[in-house]
PDB file of N, CA and C in Angstrom:
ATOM      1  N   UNK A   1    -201.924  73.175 212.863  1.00  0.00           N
ATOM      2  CA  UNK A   1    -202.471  72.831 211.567  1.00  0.00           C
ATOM      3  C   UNK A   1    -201.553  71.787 210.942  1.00  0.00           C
ATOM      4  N   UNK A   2    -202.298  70.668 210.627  1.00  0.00           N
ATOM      5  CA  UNK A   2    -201.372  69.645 209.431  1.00  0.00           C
ATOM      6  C   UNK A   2    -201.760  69.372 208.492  1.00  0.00           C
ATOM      7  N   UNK A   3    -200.904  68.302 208.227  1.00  0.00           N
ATOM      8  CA  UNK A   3    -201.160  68.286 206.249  1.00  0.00           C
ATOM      9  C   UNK A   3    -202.005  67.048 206.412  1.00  0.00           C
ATOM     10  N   UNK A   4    -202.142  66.596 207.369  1.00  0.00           N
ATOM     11  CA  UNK A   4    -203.101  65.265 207.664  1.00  0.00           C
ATOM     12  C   UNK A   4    -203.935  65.787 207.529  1.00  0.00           C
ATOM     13  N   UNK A   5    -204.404  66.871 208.445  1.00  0.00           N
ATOM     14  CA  UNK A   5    -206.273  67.457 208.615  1.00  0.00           C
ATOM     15  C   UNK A   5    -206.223  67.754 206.998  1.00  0.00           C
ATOM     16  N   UNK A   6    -205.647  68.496 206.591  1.00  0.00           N
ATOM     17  CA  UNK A   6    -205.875  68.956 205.169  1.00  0.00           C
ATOM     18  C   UNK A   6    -206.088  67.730 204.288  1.00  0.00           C
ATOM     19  N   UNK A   7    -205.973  67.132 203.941  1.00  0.00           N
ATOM     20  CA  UNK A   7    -205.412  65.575 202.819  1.00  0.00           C
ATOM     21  C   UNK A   7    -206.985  65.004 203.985  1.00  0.00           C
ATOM     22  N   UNK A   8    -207.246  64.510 204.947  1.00  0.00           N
ATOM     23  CA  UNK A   8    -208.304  63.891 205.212  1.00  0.00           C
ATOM     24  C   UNK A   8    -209.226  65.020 205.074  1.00  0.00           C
ATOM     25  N   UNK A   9    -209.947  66.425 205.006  1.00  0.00           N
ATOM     26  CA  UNK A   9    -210.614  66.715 204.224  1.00  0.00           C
ATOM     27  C   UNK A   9    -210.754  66.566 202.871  1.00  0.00           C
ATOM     28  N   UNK A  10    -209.804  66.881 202.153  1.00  0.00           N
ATOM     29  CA  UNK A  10    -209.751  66.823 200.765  1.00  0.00           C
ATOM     30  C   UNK A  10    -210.392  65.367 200.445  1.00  0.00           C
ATOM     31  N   UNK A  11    -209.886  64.258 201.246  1.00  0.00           N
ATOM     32  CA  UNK A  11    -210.962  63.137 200.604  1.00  0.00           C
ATOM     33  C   UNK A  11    -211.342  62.613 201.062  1.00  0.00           C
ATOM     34  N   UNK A  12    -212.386  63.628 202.061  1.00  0.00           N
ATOM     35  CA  UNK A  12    -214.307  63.588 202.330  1.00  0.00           C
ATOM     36  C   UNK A  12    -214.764  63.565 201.586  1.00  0.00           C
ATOM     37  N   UNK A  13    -214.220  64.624 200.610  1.00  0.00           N
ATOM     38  CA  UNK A  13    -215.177  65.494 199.650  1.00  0.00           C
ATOM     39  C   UNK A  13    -216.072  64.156 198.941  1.00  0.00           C
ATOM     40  N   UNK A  14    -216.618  64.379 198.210  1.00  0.00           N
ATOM     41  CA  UNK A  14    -218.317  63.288 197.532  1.00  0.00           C
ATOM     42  C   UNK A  14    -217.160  63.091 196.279  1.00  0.00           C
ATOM     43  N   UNK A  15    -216.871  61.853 196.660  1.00  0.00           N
ATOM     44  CA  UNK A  15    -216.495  61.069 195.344  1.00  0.00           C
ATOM     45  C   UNK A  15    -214.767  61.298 194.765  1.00  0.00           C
ATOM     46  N   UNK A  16    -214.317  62.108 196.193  1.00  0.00           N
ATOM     47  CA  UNK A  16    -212.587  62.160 195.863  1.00  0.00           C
ATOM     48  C   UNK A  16    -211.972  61.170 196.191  1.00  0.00           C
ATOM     49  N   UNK A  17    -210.887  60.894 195.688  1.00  0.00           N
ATOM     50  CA  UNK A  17    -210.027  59.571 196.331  1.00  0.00           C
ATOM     51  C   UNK A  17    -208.458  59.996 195.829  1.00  0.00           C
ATOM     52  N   UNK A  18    -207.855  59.402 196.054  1.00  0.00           N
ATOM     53  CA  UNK A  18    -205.950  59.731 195.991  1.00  0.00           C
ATOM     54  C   UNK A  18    -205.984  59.527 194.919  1.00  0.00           C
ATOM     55  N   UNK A  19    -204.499  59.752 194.826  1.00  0.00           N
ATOM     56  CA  UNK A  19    -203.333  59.217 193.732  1.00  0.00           C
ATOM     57  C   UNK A  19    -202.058  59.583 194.024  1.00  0.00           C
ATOM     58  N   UNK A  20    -201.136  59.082 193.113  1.00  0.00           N
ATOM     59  CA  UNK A  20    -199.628  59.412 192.872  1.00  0.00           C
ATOM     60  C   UNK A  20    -199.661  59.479 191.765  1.00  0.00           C
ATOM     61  N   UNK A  21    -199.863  59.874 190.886  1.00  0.00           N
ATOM     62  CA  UNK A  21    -199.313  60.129 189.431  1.00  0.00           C
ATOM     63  C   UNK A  21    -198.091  60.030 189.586  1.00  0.00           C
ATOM     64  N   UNK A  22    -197.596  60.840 189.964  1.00  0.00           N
ATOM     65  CA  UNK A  22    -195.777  61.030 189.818  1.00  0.00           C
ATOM     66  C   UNK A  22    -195.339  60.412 191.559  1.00  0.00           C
ATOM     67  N   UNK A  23    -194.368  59.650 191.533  1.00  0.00           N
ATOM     68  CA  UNK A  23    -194.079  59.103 192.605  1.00  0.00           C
ATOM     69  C   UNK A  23    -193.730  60.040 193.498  1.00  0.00           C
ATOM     70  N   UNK A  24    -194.305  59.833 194.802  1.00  0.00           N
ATOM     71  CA  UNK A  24    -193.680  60.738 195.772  1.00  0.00           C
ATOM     72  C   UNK A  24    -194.904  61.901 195.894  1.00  0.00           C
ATOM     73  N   UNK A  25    -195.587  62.041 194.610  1.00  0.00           N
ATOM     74  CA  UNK A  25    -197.012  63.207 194.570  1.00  0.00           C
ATOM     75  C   UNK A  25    -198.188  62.740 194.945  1.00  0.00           C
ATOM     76  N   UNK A  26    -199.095  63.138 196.209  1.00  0.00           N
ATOM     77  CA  UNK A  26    -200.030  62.950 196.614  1.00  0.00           C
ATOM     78  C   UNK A  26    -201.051  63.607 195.567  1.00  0.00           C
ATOM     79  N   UNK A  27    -201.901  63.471 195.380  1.00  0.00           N
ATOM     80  CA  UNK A  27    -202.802  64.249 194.736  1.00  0.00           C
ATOM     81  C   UNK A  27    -204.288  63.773 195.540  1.00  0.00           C
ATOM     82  N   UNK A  28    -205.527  64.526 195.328  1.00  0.00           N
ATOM     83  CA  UNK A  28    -206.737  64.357 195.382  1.00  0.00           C
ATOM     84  C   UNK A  28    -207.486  64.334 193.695  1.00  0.00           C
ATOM     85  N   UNK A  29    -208.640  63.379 193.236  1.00  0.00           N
ATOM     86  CA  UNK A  29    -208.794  63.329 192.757  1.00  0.00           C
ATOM     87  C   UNK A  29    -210.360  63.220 192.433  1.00  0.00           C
ATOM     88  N   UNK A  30    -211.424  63.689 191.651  1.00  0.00           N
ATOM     89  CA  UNK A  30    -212.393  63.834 191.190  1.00  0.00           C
ATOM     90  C   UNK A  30    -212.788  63.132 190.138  1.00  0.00           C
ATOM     91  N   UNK A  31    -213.387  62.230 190.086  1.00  0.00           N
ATOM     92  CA  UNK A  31    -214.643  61.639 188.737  1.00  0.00           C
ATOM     93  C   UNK A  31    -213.838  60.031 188.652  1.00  0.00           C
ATOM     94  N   UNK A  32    -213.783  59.449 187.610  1.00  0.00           N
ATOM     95  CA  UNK A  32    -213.910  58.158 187.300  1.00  0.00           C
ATOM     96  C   UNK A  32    -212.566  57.946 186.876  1.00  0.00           C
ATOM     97  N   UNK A  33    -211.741  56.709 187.551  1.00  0.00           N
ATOM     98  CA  UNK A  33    -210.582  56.399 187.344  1.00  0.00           C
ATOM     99  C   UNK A  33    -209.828  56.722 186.215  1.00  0.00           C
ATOM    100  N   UNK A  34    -209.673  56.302 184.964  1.00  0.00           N
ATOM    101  CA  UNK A  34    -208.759  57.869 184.207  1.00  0.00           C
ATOM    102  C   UNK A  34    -209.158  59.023 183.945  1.00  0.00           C
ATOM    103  N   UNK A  35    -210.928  58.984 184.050  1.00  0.00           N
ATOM    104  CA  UNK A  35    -211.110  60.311 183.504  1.00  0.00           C
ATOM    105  C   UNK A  35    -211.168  61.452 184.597  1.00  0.00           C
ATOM    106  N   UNK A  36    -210.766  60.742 186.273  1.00  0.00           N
ATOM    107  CA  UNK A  36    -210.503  61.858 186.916  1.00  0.00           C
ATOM    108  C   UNK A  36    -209.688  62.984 186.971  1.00  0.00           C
ATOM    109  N   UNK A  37    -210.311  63.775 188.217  1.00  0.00           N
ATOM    110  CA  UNK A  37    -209.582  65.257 187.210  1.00  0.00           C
ATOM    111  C   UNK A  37    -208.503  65.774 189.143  1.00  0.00           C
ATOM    112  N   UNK A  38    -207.546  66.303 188.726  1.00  0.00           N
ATOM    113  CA  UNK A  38    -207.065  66.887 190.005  1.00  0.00           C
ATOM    114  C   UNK A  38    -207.640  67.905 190.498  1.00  0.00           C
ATOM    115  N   UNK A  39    -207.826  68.012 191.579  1.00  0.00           N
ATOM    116  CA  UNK A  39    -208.401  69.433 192.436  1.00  0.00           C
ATOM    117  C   UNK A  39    -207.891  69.677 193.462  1.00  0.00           C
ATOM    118  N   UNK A  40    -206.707  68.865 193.890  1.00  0.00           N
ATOM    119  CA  UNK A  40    -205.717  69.228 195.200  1.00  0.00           C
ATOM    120  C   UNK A  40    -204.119  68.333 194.714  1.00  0.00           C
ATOM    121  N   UNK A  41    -203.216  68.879 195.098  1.00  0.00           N
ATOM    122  CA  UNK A  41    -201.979  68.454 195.134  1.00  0.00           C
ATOM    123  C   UNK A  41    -201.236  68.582 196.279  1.00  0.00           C
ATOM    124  N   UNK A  42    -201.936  67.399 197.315  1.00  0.00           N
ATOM    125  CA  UNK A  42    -201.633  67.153 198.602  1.00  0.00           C
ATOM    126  C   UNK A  42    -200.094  67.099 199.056  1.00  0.00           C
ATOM    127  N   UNK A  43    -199.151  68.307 199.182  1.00  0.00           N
ATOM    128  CA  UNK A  43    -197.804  67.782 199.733  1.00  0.00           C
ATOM    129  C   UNK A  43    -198.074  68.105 201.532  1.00  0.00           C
ATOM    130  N   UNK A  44    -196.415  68.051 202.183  1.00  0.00           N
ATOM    131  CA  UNK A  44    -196.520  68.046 203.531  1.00  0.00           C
ATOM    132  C   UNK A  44    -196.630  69.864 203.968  1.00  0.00           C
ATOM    133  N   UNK A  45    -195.578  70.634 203.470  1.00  0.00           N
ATOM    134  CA  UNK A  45    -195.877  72.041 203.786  1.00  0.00           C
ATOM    135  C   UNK A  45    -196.612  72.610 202.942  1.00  0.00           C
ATOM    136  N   UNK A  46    -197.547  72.181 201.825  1.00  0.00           N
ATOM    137  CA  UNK A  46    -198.088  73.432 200.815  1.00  0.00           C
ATOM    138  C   UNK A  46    -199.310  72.589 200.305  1.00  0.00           C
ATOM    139  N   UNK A  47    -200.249  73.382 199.858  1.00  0.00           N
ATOM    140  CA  UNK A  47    -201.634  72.517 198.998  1.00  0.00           C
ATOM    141  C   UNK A  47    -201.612  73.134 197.656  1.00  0.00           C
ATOM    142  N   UNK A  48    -201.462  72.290 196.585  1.00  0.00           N
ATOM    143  CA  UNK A  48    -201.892  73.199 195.906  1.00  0.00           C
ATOM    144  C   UNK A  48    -203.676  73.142 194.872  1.00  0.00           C
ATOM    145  N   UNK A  49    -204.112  74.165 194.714  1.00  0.00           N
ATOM    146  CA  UNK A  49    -205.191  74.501 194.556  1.00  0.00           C
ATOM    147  C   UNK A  49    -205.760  74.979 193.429  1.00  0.00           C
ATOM    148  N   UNK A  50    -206.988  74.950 192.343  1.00  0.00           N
ATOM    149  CA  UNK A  50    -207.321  76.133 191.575  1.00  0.00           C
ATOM    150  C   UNK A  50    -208.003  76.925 192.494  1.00  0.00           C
ATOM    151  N   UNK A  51    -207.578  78.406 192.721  1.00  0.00           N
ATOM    152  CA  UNK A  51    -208.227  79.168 193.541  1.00  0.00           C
ATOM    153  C   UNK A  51    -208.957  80.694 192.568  1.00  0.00           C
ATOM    154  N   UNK A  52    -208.742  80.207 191.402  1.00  0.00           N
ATOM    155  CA  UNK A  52    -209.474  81.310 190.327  1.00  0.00           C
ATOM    156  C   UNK A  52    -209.698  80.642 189.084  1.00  0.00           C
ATOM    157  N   UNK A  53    -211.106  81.169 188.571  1.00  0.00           N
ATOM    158  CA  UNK A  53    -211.097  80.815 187.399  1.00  0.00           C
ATOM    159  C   UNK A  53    -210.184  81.454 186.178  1.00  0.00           C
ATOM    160  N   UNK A  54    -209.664  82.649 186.791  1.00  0.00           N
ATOM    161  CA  UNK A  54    -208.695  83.442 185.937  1.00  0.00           C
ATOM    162  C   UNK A  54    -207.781  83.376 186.695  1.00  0.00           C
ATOM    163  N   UNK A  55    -206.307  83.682 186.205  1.00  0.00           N
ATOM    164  CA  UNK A  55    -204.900  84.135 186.353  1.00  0.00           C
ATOM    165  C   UNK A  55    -205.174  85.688 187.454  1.00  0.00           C
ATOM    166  N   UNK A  56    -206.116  86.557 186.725  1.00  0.00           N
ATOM    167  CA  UNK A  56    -206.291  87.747 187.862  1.00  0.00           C
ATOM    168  C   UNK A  56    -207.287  86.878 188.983  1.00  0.00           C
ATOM    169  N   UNK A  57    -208.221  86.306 188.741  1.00  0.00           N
ATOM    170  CA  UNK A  57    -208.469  85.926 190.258  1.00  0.00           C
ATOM    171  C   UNK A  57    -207.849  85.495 191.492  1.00  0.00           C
ATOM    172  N   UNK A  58    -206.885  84.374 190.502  1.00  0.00           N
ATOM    173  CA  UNK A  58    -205.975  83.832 191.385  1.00  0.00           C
ATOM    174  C   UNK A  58    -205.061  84.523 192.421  1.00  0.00           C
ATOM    175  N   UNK A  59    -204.538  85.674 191.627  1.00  0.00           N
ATOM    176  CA  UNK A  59    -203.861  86.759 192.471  1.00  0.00           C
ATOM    177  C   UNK A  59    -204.066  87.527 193.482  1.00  0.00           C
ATOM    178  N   UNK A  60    -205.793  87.170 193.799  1.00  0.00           N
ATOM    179  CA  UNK A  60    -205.840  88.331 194.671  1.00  0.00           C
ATOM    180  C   UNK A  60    -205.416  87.141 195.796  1.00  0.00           C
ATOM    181  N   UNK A  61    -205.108  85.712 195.718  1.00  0.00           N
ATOM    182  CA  UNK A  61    -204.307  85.232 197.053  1.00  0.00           C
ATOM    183  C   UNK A  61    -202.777  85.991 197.331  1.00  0.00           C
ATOM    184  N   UNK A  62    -202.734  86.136 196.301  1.00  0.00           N
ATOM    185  CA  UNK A  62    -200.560  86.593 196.299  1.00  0.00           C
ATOM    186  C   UNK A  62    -200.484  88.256 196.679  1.00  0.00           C
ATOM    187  N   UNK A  63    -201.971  88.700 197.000  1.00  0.00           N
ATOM    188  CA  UNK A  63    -201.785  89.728 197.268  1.00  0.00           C
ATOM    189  C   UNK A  63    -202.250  90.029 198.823  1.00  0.00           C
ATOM    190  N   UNK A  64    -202.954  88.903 198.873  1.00  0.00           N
ATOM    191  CA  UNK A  64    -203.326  89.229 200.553  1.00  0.00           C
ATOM    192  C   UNK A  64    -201.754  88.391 201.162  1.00  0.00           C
ATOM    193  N   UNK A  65    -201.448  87.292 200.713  1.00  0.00           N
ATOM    194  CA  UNK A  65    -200.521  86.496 201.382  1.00  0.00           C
ATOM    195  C   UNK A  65    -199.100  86.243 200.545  1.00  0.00           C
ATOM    196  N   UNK A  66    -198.440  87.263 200.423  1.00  0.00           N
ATOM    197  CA  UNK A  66    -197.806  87.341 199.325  1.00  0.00           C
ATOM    198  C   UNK A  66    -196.382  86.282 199.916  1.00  0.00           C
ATOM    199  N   UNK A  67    -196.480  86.128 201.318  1.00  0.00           N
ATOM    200  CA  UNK A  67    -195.164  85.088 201.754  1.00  0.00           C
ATOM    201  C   UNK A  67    -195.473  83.893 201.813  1.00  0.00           C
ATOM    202  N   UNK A  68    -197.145  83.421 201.675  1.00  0.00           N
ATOM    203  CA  UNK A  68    -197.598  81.943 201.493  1.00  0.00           C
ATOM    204  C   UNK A  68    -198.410  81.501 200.622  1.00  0.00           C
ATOM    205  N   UNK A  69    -198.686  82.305 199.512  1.00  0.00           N
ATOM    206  CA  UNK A  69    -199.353  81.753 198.090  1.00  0.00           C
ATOM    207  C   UNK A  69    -198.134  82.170 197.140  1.00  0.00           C
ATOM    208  N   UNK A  70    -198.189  81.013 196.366  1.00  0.00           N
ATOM    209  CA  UNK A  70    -197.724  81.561 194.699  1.00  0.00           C
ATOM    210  C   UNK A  70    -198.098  80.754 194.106  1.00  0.00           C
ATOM    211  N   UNK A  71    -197.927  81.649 192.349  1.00  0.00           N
ATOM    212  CA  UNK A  71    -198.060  80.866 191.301  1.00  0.00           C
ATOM    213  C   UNK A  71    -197.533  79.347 191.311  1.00  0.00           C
ATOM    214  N   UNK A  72    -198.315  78.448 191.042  1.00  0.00           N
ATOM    215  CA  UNK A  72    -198.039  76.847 190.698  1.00  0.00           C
ATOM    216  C   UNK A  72    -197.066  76.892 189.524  1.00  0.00           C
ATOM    217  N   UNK A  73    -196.382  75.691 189.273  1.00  0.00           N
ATOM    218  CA  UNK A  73    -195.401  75.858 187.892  1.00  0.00           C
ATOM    219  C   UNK A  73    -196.249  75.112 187.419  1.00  0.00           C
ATOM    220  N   UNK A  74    -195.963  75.392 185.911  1.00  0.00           N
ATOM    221  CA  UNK A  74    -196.720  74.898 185.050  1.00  0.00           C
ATOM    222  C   UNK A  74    -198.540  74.926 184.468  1.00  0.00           C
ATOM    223  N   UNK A  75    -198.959  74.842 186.018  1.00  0.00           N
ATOM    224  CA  UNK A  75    -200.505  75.213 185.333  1.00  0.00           C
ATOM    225  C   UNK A  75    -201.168  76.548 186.531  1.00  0.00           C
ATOM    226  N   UNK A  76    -200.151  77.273 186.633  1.00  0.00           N
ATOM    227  CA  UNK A  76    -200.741  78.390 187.342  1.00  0.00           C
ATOM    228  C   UNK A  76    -201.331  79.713 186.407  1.00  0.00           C
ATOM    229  N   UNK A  77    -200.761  79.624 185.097  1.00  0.00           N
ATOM    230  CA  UNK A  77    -201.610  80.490 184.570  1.00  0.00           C
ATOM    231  C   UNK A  77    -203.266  80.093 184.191  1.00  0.00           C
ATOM    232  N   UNK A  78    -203.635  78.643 184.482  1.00  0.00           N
ATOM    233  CA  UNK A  78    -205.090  78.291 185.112  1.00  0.00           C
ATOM    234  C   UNK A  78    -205.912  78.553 185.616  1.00  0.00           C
ATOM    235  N   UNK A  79    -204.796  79.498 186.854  1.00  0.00           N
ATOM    236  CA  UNK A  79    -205.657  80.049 188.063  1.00  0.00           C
ATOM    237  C   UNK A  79    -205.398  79.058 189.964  1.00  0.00           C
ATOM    238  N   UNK A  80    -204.202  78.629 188.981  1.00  0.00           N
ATOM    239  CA  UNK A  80    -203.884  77.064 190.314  1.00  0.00           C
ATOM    240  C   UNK A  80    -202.637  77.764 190.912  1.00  0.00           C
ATOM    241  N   UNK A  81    -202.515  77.667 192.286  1.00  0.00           N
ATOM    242  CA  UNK A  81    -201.594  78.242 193.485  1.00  0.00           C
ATOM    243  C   UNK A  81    -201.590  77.575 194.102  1.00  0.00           C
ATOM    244  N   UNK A  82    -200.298  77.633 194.679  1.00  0.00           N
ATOM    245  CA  UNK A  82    -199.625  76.601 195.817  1.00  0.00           C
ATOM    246  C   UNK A  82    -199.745  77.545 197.194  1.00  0.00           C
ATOM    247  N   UNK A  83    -200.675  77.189 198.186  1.00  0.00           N
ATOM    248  CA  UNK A  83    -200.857  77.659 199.505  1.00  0.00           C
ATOM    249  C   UNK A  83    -199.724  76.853 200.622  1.00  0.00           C
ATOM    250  N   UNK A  84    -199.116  78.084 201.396  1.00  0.00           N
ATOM    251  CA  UNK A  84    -198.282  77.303 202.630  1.00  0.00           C
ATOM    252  C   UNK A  84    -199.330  76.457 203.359  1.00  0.00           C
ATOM    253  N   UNK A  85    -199.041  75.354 204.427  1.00  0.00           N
ATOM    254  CA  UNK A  85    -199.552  75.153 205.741  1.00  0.00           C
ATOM    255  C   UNK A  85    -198.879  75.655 206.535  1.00  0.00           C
ATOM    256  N   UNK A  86    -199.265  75.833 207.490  1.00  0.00           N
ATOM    257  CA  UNK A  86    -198.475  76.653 208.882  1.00  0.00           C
ATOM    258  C   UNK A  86    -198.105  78.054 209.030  1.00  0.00           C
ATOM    259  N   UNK A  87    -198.816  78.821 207.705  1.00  0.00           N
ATOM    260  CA  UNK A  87    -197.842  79.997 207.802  1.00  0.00           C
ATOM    261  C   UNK A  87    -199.212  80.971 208.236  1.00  0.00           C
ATOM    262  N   UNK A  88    -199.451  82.133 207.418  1.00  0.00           N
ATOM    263  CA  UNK A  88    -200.360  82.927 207.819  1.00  0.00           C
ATOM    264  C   UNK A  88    -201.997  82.663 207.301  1.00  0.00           C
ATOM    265  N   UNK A  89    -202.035  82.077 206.248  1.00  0.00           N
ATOM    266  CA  UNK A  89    -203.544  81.502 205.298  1.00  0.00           C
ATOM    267  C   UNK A  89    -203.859  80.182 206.823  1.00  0.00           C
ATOM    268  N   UNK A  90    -205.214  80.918 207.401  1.00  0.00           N
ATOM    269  CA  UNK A  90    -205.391  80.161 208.658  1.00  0.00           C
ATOM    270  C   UNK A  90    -206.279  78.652 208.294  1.00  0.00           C
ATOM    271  N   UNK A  91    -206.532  77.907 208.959  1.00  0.00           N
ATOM    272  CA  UNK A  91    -206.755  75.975 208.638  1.00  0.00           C
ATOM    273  C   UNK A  91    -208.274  76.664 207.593  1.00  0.00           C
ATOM    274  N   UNK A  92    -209.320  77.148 208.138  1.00  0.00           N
ATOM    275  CA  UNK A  92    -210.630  77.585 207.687  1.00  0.00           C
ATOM    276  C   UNK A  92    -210.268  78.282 206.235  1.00  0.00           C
ATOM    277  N   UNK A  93    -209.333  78.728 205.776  1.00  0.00           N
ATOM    278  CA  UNK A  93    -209.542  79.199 204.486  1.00  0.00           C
ATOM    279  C   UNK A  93    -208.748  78.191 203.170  1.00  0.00           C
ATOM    280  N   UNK A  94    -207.578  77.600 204.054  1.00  0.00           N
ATOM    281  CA  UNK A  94    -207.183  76.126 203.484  1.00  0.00           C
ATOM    282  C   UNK A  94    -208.125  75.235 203.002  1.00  0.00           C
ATOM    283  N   UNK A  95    -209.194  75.123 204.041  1.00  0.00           N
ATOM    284  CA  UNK A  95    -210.271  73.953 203.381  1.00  0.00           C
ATOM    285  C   UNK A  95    -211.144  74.986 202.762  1.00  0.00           C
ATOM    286  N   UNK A  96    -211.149  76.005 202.924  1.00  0.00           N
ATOM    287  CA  UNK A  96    -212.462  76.531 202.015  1.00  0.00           C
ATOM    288  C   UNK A  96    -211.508  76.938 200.191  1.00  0.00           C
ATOM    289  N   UNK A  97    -210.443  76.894 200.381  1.00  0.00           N
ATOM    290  CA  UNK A  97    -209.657  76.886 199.047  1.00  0.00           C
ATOM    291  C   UNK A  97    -209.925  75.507 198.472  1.00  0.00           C
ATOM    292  N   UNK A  98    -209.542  74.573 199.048  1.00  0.00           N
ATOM    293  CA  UNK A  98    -209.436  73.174 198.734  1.00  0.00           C
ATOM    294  C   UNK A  98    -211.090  72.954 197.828  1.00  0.00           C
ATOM    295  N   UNK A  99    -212.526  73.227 198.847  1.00  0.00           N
ATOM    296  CA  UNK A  99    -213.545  73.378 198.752  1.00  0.00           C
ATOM    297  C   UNK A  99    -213.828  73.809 196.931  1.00  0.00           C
ATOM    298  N   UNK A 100    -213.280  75.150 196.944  1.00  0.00           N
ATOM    299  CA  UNK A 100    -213.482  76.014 195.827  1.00  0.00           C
ATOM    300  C   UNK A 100    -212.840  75.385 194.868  1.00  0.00           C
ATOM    301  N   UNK A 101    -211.583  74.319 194.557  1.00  0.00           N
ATOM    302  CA  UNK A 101    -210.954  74.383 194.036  1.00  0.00           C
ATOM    303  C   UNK A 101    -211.722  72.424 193.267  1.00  0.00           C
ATOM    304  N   UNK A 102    -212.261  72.075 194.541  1.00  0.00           N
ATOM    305  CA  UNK A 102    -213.439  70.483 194.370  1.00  0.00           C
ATOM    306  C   UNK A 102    -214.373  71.034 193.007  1.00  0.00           C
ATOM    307  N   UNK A 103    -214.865  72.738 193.396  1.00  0.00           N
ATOM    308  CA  UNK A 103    -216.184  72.478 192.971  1.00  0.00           C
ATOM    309  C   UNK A 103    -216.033  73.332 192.050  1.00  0.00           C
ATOM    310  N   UNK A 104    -214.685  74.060 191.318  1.00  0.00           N
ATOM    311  CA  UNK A 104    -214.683  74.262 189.871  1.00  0.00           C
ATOM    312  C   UNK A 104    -213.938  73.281 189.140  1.00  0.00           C
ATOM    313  N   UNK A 105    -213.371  71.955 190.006  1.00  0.00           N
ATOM    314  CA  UNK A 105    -213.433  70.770 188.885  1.00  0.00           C
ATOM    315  C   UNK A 105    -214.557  69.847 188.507  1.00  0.00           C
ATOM    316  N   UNK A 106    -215.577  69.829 189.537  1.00  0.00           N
ATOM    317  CA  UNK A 106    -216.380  68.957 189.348  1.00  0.00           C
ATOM    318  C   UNK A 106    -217.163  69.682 188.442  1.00  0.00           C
ATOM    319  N   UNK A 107    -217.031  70.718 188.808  1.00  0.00           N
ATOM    320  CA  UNK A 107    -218.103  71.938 187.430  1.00  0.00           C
ATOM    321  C   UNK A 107    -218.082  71.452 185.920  1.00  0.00           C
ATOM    322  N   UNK A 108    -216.809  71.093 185.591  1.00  0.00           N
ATOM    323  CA  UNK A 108    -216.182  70.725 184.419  1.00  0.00           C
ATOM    324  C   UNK A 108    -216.363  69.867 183.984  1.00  0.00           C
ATOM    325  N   UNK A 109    -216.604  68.788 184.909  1.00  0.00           N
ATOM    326  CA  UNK A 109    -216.804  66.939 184.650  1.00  0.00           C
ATOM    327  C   UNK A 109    -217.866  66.696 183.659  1.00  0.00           C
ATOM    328  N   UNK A 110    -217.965  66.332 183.037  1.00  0.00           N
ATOM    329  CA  UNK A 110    -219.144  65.447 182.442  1.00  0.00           C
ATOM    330  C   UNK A 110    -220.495  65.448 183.411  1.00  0.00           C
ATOM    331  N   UNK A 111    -221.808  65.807 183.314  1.00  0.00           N
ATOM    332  CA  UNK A 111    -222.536  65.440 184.092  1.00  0.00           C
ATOM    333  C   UNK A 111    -222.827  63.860 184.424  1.00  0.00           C
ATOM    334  N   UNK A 112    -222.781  63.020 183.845  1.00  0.00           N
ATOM    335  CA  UNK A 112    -222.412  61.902 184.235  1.00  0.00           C
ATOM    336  C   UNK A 112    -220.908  61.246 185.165  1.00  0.00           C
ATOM    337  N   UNK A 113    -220.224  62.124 185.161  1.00  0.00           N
ATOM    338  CA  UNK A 113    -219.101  61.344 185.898  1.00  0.00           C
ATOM    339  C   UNK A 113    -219.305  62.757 187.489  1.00  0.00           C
ATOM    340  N   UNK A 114    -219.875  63.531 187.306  1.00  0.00           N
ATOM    341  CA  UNK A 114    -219.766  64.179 189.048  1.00  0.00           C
ATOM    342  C   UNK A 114    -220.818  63.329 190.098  1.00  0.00           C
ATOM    343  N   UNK A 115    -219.706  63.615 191.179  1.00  0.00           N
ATOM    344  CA  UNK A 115    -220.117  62.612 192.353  1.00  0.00           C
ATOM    345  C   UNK A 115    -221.726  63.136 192.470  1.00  0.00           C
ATOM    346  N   UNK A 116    -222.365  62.349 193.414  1.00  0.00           N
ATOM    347  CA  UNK A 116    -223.824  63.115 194.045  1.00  0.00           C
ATOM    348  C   UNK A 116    -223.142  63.112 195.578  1.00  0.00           C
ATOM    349  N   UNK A 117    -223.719  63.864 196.353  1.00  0.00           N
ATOM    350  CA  UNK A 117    -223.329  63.888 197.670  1.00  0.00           C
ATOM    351  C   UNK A 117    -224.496  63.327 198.301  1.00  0.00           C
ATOM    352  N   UNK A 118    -224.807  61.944 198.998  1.00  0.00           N
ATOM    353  CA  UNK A 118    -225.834  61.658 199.300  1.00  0.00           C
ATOM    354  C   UNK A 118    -225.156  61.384 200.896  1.00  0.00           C
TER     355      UNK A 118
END
């Protein structure tokens, strides 16, 4: 499993594209050049993700995988967690986090600024 396969899914997705905000930070990004929104924080060992719409949702990752999810700093009481690569969370639930995490930002967007998937 790499952080390549991961980062080239993440922007398949309908209408994602990069960034660096902060130098050195990969990110994936959703909707229209400033008003896009993050939905992945592409590093080399970890993704990070919204994987709940609540703080308790989020947890039930830290409870199945308590040595390769944790709370994100700063916006993990969101519901956003930082997943290992390589460790026990296998490639199929990485992209289906990543997935979940596309489509409660695009949820949020403006109906005018979410991608169409054509």
């Amino acid at each position: 499993m790499s952080a390549d396969a991961i980062r080239e899914h993440a922007l398949s997705l309908p209408g994602a594209w990069p960034d660096e905000p902060w130098e050195g930070d990969l990110v994936a990004k959703v909707g229209p050049g400033e008003k896009g929104k993050i939905f992945a924080f592409l590093g080399e060992r970890s993704v990070g993700v919204k994987v709940g719409a609540t703080r308790e949702e989020a947890d039930e990752w830290l409870t199945r995988y308590p040595d390769d999810a944790s709370v994100m700093a700063y916006i993990g009481r969101h519901g956003w967690n930082t997943l290992a690569i390589g460790g026990a969370i296998q490639l199929g639930e990485l992209l289906e986090a990543i997935d979940e995490s596309y489509a409660q930002v695009v949820a949020k967007l403006p109906k005018k600024d979410r991608p169409t998937s054509e």
